[in-house]
Protein backbone atom coordinates (compact mmCIF):
# COMPACT_ATOMS: atom_id res chain seq x y z
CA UNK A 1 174.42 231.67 142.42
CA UNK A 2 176.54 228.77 143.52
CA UNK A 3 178.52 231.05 145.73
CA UNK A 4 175.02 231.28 147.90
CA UNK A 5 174.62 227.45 148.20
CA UNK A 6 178.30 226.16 148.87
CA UNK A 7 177.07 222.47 149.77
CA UNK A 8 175.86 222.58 145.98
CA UNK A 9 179.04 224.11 145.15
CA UNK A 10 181.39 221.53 146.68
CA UNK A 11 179.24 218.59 145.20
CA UNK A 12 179.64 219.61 141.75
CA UNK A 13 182.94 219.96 142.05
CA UNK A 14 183.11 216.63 143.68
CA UNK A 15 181.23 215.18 141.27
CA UNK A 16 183.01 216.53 138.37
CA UNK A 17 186.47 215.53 139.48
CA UNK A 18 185.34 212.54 140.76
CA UNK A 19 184.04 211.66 136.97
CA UNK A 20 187.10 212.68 135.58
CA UNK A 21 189.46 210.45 137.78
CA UNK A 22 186.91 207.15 137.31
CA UNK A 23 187.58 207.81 133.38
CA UNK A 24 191.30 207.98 133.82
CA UNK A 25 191.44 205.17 136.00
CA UNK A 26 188.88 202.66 133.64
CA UNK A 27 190.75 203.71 130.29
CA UNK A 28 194.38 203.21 132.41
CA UNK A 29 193.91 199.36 131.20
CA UNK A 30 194.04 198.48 134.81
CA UNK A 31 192.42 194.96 135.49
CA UNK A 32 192.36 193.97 139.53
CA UNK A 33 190.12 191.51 141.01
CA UNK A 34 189.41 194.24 143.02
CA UNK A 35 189.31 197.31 141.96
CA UNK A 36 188.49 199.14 145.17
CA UNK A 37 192.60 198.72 145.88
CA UNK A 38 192.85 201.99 143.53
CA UNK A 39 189.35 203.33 143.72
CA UNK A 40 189.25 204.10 147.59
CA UNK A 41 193.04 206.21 147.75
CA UNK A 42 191.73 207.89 144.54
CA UNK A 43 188.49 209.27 145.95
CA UNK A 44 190.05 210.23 149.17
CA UNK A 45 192.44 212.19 147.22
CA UNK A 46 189.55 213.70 144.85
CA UNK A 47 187.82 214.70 147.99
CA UNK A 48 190.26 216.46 149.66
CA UNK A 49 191.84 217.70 145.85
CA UNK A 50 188.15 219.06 145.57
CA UNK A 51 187.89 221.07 149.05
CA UNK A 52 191.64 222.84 147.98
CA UNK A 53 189.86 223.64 144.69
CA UNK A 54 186.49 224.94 146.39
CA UNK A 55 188.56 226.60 149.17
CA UNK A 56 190.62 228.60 146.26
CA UNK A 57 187.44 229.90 144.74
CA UNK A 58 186.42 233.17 145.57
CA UNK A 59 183.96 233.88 148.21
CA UNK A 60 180.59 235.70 147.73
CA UNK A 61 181.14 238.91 145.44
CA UNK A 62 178.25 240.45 147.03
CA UNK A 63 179.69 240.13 150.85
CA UNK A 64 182.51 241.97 149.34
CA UNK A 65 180.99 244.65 147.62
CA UNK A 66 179.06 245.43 150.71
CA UNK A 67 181.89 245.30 152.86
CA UNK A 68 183.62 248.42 150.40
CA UNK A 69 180.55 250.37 150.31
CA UNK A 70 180.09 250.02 154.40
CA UNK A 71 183.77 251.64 154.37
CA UNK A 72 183.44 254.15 152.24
């Protein structure tokens, strides 16, 4: 289903890593005035991190199955 919606697809997995990094980050025992000094590098790295990930996934099964059946 996600493969049909890939905006969907690329928020969830934005959102998920995202999550997971703010976790590591809060329980690292880091304590800045300003937090934003490690917040902004880290979601411009979970951003791009996330379009590799979504990029690696596979594209739509069903483009591909109709592309073998056209052949054969």
């Amino acid at each position: 289903m996600l493969s049909r919606f890939p905006a969907i697809r690329r928020i969830g997995i934005y959102t998920t890593l995202s999550y997971i990094a703010l976790v590591f980050v809060n329980n690292s025992g880091y304590k800045l005035e300003n937090m934003w000094i490690i917040y902004a590098p880290m979601f411009v790295t979970v951003y791009v991190f996330s379009r590799w990930v979504d990029s690696k996934l596979p594209a739509d099964s069903t483009k591909d199955q109709k592309t073998q059946n056209e052949e054969n």
